[in-house]
N, C-alpha and C. Protein backbone atom coordinates (compact mmCIF):
# COMPACT_ATOMS: atom_id res chain seq x y z
N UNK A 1 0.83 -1.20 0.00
CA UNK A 1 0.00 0.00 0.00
C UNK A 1 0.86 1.25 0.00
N UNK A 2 1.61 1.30 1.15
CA UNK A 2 2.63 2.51 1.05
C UNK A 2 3.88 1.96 -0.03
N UNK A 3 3.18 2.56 -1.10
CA UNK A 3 4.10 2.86 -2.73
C UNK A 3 5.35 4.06 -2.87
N UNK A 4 4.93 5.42 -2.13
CA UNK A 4 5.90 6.45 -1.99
C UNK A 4 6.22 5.98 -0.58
N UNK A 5 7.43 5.58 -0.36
CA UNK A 5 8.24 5.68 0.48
C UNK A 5 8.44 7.33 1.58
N UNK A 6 8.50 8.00 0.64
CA UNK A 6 8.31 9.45 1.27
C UNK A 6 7.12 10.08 2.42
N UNK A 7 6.50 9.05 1.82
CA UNK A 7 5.12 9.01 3.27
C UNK A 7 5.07 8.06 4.11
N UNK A 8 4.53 8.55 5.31
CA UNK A 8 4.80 7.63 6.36
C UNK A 8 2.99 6.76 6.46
N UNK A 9 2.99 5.39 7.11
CA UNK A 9 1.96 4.73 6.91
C UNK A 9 0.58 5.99 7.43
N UNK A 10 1.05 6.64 8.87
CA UNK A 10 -0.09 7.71 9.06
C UNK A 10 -0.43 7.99 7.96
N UNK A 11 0.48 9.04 7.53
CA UNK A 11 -0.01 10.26 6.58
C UNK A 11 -0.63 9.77 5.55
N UNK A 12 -0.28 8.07 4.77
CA UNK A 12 -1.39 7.81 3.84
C UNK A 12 -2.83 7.22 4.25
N UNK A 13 -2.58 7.07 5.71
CA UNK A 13 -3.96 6.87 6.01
C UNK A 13 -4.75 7.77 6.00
N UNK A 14 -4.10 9.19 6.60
CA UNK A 14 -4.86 10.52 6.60
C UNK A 14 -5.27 11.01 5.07
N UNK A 15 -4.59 10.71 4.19
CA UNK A 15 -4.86 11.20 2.83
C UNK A 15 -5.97 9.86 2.08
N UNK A 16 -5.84 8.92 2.30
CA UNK A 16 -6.96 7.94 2.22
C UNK A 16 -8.64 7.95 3.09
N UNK A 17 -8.43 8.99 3.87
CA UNK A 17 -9.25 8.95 4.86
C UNK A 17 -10.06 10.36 4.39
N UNK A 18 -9.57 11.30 4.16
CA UNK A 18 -9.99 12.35 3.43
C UNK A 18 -10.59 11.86 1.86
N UNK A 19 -9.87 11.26 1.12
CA UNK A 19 -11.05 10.75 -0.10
C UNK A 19 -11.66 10.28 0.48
N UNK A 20 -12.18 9.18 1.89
CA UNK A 20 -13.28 8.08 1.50
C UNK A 20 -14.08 9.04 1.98
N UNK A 21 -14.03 10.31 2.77
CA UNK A 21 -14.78 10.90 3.40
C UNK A 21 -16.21 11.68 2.15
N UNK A 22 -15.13 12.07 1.65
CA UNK A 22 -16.01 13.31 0.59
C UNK A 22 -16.05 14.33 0.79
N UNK A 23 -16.53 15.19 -0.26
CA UNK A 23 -17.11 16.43 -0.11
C UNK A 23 -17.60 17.10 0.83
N UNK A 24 -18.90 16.34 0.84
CA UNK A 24 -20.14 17.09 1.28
C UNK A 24 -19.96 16.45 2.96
N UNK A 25 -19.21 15.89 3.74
CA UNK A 25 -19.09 15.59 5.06
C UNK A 25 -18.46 16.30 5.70
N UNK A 26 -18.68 17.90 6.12
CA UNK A 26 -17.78 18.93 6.46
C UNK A 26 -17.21 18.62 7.62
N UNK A 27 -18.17 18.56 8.64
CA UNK A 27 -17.82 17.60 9.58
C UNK A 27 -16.33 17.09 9.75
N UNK A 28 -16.43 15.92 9.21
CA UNK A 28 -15.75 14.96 9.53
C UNK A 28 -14.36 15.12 8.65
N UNK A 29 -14.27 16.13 7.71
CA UNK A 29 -13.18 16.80 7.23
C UNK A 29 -12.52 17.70 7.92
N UNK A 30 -13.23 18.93 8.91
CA UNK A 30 -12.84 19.51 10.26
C UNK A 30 -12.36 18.22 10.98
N UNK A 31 -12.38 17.92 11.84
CA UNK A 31 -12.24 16.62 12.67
C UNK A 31 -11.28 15.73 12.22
N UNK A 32 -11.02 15.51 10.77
CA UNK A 32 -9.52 14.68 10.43
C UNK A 32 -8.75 16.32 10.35
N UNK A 33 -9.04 17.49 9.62
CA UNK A 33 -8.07 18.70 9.83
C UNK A 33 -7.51 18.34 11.22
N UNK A 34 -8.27 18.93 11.99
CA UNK A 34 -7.53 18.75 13.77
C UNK A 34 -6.57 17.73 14.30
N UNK A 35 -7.15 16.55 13.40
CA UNK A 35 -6.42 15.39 14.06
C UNK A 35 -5.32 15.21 13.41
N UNK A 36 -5.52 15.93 11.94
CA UNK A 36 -3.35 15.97 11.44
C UNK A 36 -2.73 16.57 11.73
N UNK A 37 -3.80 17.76 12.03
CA UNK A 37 -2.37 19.50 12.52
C UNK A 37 -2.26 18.95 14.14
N UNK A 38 -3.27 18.52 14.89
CA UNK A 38 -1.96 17.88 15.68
C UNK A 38 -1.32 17.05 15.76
N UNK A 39 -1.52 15.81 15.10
CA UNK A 39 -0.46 14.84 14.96
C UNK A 39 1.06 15.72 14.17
N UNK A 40 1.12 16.68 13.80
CA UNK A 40 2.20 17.42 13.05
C UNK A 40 2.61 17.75 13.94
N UNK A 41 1.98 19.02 15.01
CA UNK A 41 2.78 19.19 16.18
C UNK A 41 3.25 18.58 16.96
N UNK A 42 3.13 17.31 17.17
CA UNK A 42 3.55 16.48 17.85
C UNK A 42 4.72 15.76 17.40
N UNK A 43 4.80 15.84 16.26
CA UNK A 43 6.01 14.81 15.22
C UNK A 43 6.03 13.57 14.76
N UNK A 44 4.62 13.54 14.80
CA UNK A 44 3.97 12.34 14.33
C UNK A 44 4.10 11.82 12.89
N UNK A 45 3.68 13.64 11.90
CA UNK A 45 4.03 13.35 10.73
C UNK A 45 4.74 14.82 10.41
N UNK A 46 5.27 14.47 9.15
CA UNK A 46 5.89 15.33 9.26
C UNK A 46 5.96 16.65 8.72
N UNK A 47 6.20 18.01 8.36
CA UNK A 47 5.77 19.28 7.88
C UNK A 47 5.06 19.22 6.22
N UNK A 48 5.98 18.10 5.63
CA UNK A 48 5.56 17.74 4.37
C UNK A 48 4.04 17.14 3.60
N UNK A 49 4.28 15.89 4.98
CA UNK A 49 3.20 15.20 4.95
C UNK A 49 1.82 15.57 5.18
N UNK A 50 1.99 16.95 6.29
CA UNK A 50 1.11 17.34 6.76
C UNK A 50 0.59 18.41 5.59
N UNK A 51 2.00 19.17 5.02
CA UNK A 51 1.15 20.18 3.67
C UNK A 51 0.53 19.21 2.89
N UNK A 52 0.64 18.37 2.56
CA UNK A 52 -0.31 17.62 1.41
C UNK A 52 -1.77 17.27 2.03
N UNK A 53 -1.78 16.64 3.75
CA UNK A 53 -2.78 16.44 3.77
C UNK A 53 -3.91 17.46 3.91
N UNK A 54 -3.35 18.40 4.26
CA UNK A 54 -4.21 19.85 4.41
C UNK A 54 -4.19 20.68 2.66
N UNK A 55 -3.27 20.17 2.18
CA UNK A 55 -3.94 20.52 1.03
C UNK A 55 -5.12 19.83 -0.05
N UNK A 56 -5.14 18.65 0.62
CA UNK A 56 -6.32 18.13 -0.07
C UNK A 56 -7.30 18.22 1.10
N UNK A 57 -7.79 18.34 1.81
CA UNK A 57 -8.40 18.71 3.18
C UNK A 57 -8.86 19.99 2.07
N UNK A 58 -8.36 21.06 1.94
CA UNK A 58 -8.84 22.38 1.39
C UNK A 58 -9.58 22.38 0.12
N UNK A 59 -9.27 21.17 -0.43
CA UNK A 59 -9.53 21.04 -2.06
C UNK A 59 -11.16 20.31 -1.46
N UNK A 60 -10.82 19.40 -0.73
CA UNK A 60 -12.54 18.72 -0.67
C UNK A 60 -13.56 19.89 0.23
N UNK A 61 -13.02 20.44 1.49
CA UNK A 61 -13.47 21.37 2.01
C UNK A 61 -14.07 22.41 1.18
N UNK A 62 -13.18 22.98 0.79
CA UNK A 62 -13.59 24.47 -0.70
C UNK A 62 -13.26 24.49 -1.78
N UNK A 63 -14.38 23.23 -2.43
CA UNK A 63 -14.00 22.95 -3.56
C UNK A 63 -14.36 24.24 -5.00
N UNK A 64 -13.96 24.66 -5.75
CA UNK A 64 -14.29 25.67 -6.77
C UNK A 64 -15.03 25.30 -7.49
């Protein structure tokens, strides 16, 4: 499953977890937000990992 090496097993769960979510579940897109920006502060994952997941976090959140 973890194909890019560059990510850690979290962070593709967090980015897998954000697609299964969707769009329209604002909710629960707040609620994984929180739970990566602090797993980041903590050093869980890492500054990288965390811009990607918040950047797709933003893309399903406010989508254009």
């Amino acid at each position: 499953m973890n194909d890019d090496k560059r990510f850690s097993d979290k962070a593709i769960n967090y980015l897998e977890r954000v697609k299964k979510t969707g769009k329209e579940n604002r909710q629960k897109l707040d609620e994984l937000s929180r739970q990566a920006y602090s797993d980041y502060r903590e050093g869980i994952i890492s500054e990288k990992e965390y811009g990607s997941i918040y950047a797709l976090l933003m893309e399903y959140r406010y989508p254009r």
